[in-house]
C-alpha atoms as a PDB file:
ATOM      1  CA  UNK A   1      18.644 -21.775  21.062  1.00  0.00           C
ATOM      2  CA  UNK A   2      19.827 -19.668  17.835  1.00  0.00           C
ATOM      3  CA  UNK A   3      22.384 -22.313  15.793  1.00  0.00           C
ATOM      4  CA  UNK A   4      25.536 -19.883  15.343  1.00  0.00           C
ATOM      5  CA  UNK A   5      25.583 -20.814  11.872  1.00  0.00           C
ATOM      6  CA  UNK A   6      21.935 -19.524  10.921  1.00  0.00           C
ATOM      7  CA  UNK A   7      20.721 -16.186   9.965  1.00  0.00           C
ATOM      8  CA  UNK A   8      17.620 -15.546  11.592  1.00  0.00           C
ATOM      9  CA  UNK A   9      14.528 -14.417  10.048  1.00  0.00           C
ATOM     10  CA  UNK A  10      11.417 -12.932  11.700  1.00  0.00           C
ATOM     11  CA  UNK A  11       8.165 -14.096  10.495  1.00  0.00           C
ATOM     12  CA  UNK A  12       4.881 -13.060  11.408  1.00  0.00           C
ATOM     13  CA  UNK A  13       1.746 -15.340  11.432  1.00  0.00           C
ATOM     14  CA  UNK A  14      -0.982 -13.275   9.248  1.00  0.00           C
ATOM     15  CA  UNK A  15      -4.168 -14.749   8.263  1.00  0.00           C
ATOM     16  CA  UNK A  16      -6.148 -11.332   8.572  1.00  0.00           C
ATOM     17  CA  UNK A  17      -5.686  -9.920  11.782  1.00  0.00           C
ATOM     18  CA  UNK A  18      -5.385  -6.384  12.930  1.00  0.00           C
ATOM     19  CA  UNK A  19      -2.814  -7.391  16.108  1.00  0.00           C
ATOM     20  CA  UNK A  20      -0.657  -9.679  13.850  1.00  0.00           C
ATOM     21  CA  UNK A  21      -0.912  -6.631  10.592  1.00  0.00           C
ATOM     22  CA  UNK A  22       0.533  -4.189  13.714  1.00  0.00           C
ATOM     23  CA  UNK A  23       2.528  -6.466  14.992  1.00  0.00           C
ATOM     24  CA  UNK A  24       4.184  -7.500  11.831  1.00  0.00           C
ATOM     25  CA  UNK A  25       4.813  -3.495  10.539  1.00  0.00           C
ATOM     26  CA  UNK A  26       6.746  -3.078  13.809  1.00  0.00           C
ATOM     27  CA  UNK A  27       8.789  -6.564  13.322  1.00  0.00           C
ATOM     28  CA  UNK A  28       9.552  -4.758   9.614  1.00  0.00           C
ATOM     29  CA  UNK A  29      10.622  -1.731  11.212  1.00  0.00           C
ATOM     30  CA  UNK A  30      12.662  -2.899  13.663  1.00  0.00           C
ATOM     31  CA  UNK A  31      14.605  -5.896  11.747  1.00  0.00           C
ATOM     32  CA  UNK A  32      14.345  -4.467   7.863  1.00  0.00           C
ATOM     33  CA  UNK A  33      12.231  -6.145   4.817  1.00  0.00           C
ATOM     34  CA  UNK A  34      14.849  -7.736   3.951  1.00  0.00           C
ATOM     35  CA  UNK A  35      15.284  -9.823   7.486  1.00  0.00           C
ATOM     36  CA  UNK A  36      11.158 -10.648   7.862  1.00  0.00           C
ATOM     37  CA  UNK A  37       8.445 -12.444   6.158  1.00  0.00           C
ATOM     38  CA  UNK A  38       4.634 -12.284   6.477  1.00  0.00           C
ATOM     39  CA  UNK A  39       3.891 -15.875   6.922  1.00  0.00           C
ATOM     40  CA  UNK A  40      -0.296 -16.493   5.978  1.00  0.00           C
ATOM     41  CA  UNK A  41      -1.315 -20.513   6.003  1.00  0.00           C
ATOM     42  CA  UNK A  42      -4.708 -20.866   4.004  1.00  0.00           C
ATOM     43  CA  UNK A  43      -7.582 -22.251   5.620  1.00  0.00           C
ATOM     44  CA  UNK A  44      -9.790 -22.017   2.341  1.00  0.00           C
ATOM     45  CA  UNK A  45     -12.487 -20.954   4.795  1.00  0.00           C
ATOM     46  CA  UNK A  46     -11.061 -17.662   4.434  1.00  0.00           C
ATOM     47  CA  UNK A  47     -13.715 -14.609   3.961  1.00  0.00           C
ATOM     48  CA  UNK A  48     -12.876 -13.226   0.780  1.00  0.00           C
ATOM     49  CA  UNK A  49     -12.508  -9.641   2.025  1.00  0.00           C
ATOM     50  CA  UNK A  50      -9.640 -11.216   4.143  1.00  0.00           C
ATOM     51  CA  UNK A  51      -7.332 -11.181   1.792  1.00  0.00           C
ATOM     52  CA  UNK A  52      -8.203  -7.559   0.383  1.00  0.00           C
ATOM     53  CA  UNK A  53      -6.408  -6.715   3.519  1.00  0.00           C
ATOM     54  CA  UNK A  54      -3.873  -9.228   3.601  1.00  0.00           C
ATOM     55  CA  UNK A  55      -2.650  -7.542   0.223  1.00  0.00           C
ATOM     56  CA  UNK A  56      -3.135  -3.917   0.776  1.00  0.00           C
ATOM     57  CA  UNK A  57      -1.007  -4.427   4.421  1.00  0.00           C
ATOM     58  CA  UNK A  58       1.582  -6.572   2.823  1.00  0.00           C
ATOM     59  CA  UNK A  59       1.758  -3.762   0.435  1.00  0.00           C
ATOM     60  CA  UNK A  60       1.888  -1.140   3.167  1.00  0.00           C
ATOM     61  CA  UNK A  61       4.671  -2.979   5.036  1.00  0.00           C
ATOM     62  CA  UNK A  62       6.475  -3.345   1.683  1.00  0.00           C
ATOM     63  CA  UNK A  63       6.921  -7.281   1.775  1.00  0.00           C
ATOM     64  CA  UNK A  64       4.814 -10.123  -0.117  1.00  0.00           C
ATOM     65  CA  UNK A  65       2.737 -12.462   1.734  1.00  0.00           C
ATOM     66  CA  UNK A  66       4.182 -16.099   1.949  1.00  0.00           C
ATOM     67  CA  UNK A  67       1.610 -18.494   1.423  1.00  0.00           C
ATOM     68  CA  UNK A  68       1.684 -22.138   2.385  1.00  0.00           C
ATOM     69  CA  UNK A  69      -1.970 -24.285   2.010  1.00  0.00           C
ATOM     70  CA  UNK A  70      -2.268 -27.658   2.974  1.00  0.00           C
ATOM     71  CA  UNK A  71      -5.584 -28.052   0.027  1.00  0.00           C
ATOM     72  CA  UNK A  72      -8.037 -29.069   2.766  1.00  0.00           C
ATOM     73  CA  UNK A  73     -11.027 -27.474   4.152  1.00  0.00           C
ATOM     74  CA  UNK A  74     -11.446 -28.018   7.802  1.00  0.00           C
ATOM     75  CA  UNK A  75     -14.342 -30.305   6.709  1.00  0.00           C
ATOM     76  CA  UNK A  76     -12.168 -32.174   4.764  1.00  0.00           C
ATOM     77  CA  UNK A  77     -10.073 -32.522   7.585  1.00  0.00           C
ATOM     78  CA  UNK A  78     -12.279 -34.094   9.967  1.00  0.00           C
ATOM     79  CA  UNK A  79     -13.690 -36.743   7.629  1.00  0.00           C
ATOM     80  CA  UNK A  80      -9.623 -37.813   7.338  1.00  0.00           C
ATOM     81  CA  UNK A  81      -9.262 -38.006  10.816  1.00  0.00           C
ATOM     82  CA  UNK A  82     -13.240 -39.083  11.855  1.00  0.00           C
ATOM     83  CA  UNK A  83     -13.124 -36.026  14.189  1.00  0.00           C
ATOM     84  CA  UNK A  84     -15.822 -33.241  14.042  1.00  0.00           C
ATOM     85  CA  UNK A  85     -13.944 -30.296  15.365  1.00  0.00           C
ATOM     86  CA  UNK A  86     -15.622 -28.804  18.363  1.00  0.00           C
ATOM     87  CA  UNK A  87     -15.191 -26.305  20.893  1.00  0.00           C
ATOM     88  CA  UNK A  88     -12.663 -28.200  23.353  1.00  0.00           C
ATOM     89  CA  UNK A  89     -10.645 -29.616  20.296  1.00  0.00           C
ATOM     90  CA  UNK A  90      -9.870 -28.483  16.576  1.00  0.00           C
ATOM     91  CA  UNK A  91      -7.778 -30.788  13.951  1.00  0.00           C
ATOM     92  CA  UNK A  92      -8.580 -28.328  11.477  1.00  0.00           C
ATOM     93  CA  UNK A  93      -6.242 -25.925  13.263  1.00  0.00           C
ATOM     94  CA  UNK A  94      -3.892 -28.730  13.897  1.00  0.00           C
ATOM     95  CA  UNK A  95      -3.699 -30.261  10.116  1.00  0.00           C
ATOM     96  CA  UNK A  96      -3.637 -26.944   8.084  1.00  0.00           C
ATOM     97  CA  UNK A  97      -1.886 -23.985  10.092  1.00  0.00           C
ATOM     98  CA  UNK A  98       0.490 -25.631  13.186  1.00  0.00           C
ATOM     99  CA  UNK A  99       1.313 -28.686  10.785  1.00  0.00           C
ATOM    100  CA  UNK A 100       2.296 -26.408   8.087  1.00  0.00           C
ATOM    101  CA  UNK A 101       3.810 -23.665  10.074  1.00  0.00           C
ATOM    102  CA  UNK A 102       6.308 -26.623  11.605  1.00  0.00           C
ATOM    103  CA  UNK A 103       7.252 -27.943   7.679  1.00  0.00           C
ATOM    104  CA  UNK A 104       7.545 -24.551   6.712  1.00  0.00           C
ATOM    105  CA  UNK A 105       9.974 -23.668   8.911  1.00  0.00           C
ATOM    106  CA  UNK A 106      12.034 -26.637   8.802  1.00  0.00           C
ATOM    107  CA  UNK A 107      12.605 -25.905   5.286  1.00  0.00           C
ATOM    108  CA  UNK A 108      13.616 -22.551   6.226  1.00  0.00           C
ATOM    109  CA  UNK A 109      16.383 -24.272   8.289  1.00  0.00           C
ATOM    110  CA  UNK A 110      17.087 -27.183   5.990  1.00  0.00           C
ATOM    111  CA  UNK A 111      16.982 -25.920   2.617  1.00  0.00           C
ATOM    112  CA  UNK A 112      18.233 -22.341   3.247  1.00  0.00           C
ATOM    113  CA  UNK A 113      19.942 -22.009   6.448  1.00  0.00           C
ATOM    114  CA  UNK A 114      17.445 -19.453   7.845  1.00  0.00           C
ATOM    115  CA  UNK A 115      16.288 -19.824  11.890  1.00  0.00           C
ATOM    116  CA  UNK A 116      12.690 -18.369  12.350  1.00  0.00           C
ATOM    117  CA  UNK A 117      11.563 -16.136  14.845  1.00  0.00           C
ATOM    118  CA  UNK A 118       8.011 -16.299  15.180  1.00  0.00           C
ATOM    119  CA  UNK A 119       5.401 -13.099  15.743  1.00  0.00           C
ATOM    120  CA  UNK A 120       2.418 -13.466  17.154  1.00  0.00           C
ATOM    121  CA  UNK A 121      -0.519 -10.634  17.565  1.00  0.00           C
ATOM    122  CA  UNK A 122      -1.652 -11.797  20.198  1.00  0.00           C
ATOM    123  CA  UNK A 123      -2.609  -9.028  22.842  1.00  0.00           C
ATOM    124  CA  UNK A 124      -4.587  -9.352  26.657  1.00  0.00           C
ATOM    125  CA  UNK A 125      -7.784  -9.366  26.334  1.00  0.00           C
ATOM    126  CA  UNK A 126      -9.437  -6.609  26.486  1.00  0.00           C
ATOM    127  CA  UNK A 127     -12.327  -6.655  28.928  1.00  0.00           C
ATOM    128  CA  UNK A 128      -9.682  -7.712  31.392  1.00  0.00           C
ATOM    129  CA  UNK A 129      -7.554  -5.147  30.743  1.00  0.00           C
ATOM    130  CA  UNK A 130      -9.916  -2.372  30.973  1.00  0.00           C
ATOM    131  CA  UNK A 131     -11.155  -4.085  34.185  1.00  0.00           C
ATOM    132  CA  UNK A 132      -8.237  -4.548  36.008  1.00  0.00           C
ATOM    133  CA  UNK A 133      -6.732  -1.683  37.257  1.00  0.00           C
ATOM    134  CA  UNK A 134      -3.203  -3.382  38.510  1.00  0.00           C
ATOM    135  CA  UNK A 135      -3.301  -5.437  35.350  1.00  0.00           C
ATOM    136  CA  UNK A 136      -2.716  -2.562  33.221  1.00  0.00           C
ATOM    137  CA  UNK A 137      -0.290  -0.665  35.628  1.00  0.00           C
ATOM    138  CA  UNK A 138       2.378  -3.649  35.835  1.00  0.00           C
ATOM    139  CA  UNK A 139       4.564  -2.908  32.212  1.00  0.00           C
ATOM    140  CA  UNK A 140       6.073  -6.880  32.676  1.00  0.00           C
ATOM    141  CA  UNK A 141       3.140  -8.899  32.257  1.00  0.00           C
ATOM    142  CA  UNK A 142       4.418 -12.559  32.340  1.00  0.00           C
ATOM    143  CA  UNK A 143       3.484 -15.255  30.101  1.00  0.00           C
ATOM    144  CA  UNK A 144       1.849 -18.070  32.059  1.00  0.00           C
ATOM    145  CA  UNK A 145      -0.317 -20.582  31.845  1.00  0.00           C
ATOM    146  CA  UNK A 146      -1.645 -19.584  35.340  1.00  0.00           C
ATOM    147  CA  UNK A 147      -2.997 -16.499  33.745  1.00  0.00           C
ATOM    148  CA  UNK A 148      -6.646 -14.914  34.762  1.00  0.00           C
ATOM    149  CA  UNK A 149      -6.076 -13.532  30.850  1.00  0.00           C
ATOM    150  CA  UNK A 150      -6.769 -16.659  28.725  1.00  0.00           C
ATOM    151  CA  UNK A 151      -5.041 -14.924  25.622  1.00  0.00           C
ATOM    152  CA  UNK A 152      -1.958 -14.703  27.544  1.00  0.00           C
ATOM    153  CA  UNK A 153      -2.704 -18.393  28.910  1.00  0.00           C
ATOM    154  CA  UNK A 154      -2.744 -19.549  25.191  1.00  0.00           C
ATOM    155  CA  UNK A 155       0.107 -17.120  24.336  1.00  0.00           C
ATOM    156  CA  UNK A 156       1.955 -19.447  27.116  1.00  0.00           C
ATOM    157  CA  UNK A 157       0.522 -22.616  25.425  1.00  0.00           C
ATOM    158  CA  UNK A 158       1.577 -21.560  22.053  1.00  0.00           C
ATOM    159  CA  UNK A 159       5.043 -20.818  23.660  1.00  0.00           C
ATOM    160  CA  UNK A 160       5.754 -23.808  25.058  1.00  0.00           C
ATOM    161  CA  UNK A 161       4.307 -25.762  21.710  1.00  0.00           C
ATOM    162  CA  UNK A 162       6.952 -24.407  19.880  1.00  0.00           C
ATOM    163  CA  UNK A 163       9.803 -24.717  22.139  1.00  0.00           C
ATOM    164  CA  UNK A 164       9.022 -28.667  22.578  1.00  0.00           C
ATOM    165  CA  UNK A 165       7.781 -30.175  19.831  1.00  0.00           C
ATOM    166  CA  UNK A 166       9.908 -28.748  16.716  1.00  0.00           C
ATOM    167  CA  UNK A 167      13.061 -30.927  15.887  1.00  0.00           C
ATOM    168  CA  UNK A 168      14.882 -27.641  17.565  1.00  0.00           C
ATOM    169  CA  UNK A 169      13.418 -24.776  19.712  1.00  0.00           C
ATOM    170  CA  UNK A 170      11.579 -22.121  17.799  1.00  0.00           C
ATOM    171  CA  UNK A 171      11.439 -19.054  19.636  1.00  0.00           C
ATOM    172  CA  UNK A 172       8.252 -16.932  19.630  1.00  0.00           C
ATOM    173  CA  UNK A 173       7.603 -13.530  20.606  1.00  0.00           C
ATOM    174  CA  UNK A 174       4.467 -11.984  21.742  1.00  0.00           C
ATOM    175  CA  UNK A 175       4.988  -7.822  21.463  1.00  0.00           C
ATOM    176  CA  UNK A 176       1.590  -6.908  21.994  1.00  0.00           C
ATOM    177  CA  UNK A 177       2.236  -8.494  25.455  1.00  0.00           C
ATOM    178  CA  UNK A 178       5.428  -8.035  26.027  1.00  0.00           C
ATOM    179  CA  UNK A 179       6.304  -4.924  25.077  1.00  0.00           C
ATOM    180  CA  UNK A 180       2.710  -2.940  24.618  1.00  0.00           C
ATOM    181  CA  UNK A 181       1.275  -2.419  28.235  1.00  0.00           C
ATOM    182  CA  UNK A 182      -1.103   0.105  27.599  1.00  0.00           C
ATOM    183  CA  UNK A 183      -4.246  -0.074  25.561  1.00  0.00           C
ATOM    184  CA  UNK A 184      -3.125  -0.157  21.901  1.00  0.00           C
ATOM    185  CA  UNK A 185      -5.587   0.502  19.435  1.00  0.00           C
ATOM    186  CA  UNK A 186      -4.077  -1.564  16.356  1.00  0.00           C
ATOM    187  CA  UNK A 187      -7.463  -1.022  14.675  1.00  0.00           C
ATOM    188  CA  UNK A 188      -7.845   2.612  14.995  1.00  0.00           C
ATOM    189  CA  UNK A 189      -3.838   2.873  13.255  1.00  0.00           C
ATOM    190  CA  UNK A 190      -4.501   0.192  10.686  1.00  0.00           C
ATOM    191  CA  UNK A 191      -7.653   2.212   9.429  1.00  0.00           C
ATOM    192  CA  UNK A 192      -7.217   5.818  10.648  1.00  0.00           C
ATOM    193  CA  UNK A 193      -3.184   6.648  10.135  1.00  0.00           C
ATOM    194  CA  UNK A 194      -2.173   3.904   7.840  1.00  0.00           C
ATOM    195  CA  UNK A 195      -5.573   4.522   5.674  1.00  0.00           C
ATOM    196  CA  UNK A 196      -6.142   0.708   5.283  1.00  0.00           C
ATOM    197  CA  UNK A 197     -10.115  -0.566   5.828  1.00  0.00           C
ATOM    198  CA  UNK A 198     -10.049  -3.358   8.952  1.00  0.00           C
ATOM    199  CA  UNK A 199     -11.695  -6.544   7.283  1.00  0.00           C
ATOM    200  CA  UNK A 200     -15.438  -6.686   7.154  1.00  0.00           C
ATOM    201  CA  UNK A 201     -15.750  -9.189   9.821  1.00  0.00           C
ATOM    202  CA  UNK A 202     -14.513  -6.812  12.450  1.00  0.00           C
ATOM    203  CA  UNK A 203     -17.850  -4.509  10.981  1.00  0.00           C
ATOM    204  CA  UNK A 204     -19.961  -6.259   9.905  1.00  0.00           C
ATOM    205  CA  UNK A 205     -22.520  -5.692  12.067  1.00  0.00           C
ATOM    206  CA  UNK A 206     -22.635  -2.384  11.054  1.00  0.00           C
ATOM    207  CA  UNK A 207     -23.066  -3.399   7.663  1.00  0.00           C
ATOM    208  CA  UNK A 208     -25.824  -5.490   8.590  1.00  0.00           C
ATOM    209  CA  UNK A 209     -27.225  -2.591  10.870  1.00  0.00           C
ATOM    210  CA  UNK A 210     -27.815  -0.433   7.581  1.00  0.00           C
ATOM    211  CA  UNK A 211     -29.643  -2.690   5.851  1.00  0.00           C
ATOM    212  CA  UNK A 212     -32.073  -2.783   8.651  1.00  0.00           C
ATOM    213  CA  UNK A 213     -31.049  -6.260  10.207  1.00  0.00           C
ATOM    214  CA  UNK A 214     -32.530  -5.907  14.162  1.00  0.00           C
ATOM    215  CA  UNK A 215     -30.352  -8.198  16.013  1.00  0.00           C
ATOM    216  CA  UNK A 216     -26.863  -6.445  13.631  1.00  0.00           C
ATOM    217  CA  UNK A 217     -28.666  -3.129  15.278  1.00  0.00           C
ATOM    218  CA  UNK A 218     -28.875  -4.365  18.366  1.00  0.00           C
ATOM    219  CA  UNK A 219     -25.231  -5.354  18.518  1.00  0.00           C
ATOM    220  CA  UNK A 220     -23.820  -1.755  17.364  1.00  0.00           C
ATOM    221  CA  UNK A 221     -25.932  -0.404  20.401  1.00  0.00           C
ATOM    222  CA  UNK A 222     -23.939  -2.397  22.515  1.00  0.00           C
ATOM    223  CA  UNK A 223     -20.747  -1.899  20.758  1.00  0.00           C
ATOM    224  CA  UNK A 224     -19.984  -5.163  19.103  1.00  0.00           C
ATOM    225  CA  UNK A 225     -19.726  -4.520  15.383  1.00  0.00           C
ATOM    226  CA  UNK A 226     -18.670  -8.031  14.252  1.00  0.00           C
ATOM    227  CA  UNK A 227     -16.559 -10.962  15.324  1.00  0.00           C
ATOM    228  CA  UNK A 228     -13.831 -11.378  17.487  1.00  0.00           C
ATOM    229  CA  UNK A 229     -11.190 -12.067  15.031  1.00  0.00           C
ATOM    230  CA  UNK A 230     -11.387 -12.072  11.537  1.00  0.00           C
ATOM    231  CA  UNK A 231     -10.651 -16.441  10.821  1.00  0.00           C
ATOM    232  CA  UNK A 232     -12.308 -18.659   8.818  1.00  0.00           C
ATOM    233  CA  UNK A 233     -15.316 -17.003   7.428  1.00  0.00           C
ATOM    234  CA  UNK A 234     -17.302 -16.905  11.064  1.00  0.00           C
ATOM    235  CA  UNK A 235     -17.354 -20.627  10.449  1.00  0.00           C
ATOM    236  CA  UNK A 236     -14.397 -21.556  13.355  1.00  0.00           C
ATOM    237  CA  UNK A 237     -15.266 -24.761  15.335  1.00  0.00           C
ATOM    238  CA  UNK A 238     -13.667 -23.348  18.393  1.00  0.00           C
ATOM    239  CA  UNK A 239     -16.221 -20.619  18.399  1.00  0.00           C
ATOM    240  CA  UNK A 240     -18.645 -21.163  21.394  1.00  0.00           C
ATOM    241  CA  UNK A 241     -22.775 -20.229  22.043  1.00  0.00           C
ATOM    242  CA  UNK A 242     -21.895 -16.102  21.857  1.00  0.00           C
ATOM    243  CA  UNK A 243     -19.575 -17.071  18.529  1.00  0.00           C
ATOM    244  CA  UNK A 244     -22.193 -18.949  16.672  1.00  0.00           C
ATOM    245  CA  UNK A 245     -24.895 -16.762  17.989  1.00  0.00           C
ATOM    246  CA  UNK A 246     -23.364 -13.739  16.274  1.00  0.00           C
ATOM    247  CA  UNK A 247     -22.491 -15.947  13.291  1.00  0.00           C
ATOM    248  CA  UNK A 248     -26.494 -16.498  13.179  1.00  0.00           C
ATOM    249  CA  UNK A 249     -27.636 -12.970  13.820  1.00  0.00           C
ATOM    250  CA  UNK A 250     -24.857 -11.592  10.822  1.00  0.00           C
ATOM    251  CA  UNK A 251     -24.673 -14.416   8.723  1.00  0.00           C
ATOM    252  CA  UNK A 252     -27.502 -17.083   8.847  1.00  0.00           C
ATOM    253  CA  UNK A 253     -26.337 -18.587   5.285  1.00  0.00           C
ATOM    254  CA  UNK A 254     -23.350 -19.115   6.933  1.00  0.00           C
ATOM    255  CA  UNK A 255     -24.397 -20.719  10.600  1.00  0.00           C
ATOM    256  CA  UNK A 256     -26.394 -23.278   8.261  1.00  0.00           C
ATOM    257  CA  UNK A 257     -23.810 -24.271   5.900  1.00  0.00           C
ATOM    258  CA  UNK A 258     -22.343 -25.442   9.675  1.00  0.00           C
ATOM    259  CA  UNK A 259     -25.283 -27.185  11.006  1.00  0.00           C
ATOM    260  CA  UNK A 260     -25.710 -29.220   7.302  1.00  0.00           C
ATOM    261  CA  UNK A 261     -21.748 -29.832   8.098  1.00  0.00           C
ATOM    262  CA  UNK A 262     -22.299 -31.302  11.368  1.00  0.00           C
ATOM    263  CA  UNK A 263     -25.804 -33.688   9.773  1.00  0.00           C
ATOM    264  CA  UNK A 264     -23.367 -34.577   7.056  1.00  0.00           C
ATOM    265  CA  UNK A 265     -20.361 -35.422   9.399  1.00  0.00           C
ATOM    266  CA  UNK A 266     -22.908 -37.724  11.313  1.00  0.00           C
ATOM    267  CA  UNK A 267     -24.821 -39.277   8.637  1.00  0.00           C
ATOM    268  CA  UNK A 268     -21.951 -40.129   6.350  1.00  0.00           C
ATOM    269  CA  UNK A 269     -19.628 -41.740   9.857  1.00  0.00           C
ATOM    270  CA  UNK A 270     -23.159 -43.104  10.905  1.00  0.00           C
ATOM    271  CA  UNK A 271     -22.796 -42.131  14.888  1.00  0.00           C
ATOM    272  CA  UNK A 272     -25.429 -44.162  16.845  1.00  0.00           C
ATOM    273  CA  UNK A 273     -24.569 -40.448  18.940  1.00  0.00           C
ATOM    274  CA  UNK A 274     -24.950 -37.117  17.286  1.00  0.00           C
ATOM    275  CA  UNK A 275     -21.488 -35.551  17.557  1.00  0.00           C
ATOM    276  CA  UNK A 276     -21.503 -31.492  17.902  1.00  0.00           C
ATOM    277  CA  UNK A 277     -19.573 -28.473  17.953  1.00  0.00           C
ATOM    278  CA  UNK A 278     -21.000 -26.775  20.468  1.00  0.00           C
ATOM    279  CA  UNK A 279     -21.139 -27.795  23.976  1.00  0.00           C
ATOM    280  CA  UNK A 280     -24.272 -26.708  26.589  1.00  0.00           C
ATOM    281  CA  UNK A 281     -24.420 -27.603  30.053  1.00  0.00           C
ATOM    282  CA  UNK A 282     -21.527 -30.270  29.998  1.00  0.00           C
ATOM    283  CA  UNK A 283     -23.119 -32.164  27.051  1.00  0.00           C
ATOM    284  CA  UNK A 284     -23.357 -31.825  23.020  1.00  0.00           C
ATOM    285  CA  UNK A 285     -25.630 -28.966  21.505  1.00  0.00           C
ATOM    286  CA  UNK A 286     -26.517 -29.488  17.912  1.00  0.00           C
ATOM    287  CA  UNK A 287     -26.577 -26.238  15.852  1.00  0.00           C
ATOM    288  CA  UNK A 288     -29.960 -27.484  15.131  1.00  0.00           C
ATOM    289  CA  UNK A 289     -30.737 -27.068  17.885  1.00  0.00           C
ATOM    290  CA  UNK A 290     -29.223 -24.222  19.309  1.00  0.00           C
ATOM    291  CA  UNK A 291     -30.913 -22.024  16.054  1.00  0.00           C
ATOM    292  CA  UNK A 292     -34.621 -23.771  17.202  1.00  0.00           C
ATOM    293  CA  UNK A 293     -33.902 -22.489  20.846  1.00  0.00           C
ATOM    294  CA  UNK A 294     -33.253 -18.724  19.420  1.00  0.00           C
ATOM    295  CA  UNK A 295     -35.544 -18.774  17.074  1.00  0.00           C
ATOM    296  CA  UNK A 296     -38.360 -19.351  19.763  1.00  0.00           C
ATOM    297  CA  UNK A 297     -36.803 -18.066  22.667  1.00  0.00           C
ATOM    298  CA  UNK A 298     -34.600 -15.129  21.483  1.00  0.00           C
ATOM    299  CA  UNK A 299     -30.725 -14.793  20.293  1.00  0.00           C
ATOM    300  CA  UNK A 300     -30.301 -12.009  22.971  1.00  0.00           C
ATOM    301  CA  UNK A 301     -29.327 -13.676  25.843  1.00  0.00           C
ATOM    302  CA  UNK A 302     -26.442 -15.553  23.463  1.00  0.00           C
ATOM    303  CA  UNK A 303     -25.152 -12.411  21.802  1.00  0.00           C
ATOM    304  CA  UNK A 304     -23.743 -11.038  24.787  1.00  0.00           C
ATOM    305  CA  UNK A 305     -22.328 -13.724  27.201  1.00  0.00           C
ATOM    306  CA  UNK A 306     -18.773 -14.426  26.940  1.00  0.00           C
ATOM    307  CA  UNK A 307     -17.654 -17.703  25.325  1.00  0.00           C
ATOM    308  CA  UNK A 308     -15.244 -19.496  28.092  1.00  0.00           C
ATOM    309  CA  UNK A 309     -13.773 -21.574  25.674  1.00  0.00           C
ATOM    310  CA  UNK A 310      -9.738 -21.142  25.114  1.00  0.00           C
ATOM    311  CA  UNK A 311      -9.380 -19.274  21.783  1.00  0.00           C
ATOM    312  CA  UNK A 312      -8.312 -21.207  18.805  1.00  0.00           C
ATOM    313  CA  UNK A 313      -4.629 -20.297  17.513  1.00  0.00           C
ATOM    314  CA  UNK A 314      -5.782 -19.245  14.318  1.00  0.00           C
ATOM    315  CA  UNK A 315      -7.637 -16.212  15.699  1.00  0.00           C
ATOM    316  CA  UNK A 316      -4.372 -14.816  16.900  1.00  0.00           C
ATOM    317  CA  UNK A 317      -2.497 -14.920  13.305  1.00  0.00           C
END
């Protein structure tokens, strides 16, 4: 609950995203610059064309960009804990954006008498809203955990993180849920009204498509034209056998600076079991691996069948 004696402050988790840029130029317009912040907590895995956007929306909006960092890389966070992040659990997101977010804020209420509001851009997913005909008719969507939508299932986890484990409540809105019901194209405003160019991990595949790369072409045919969100360079630990396949078809470079990761994580710990981030058939899947198998057996049948795994909080800031 809202202490009497603190003026609240809306704040809107940015790290790149279209849905949190829309979601924080609506917070601005409804509550004044003055009233919000756009609230950005630095991976260091960022992809540099990241924050290119981050500056030319902040500038847009007409606010700065508040940055906190913690001075980690995700690496560097699981050698402190002796955790690779995986699939089914990431520290990384733990240590450097919730951990952060939660000191942050405190100090907000602490040092200058401000309660936060929090924004989230996080919107229902999208294949289930174009295939679910009642889904998109009912304007009152509720948050839950029981969900078929696993955004709004992590919206609902997200929720109930920050009404429990802060000091005091912190009270989080979702508009892109809550108030948004039909399909929204934040992507097509962002780029076609407000003139600003969507990060180039939302296209490139397209990119890649023009310099002639097959498997980039063959992803434009089928209307994916880059990643899912826009966090941590394509390198996110959360990602599952479609997220790292992409990451291999766009950026290769990339997908083996994350399987020399993983040999270095086991080497230097010494694990009598080779610990993974990705997950096949109930059991660990090196990245080793999992490039060997698509490089003789074809990245095609990856490229297009849907991860199950819970996104990763980051991708929704």
């Amino acid at each position: 609950m809202l202490e009497s004696n603190r003026k609240p402050v809306h704040i809107a988790m940015f790290s790149g995203g279209a849905g949190s840029a829309y979601v924080a130029y609506q917070m601005v317009q409804a509550h004044g610059k003055e009233n919000c912040k756009l609230f950005f907590t630095n991976t260091l895995w960022e992809d540099e064309d990241n924050y290119r956007f981050m500056e030319e929306i902040a500038e847009y909006i007409g606010i700065e960009v508040t940055e906190v960092v913690d001075g980690r890389t995700p690496e560097e966070v699981f050698y402190d804990n002796k955790f690779l992040g995986n699939s089914r659990l990431a520290k990384c997101s733990e240590e450097l954006k919730v951990r952060q977010t939660l000191v942050y804020m405190e100090d907000l209420r602490d040092k200058e008498n401000l309660e936060p509001i929090l924004y989230f851009g996080i919107a229902p997913h999208e294949k289930q809203r174009r295939g679910n005909d009642e889904f998109l008719k009912n304007d009152s969507v509720v948050i839950s955990e029981e969900s078929l939508d696993k955004n709004i299932r992590k919206a609902a986890g997200i929720r109930s993180f920050y009404e429990h484990y802060p000091i005091e409540p912190i009270e989080s809105r979702f508009p892109l849920i809550e108030t948004h019901r039909k399909d929204l194209d934040a992507k097509g405003i962002i780029e076609n009204e407000w003139g600003i160019k969507l990060p180039r991990m939302y296209t490139v595949a397209v990119e890649e498509a023009e310099k002639g790369n097959e498997h980039a072409k063959l992803l434009v045919d089928n209307k994916v034209y880059g990643f899912s969100h826009a966090n941590c360079g394509g390198r996110c630990v959360r990602g599952g056998l479609q997220h790292y396949a992409t990451l291999y078809a766009l950026w290769p470079d990339q997908y083996k600076e994350q399987e020399d990761m993983e040999v270095r994580f086991n080497e230097y710990f010494e694990k009598e079991s080779f610990v993974t981030i990705l997950k096949k058939n109930g059991t660990g899947y090196s990245l080793k691996n999992f490039r060997e198998e698509m490089e003789k057996e074809g990245i095609e049948k990856y490229l297009f069948s849907e991860d199950e795994t819970i996104p990763c909080v980051c991708s929704f800031s």
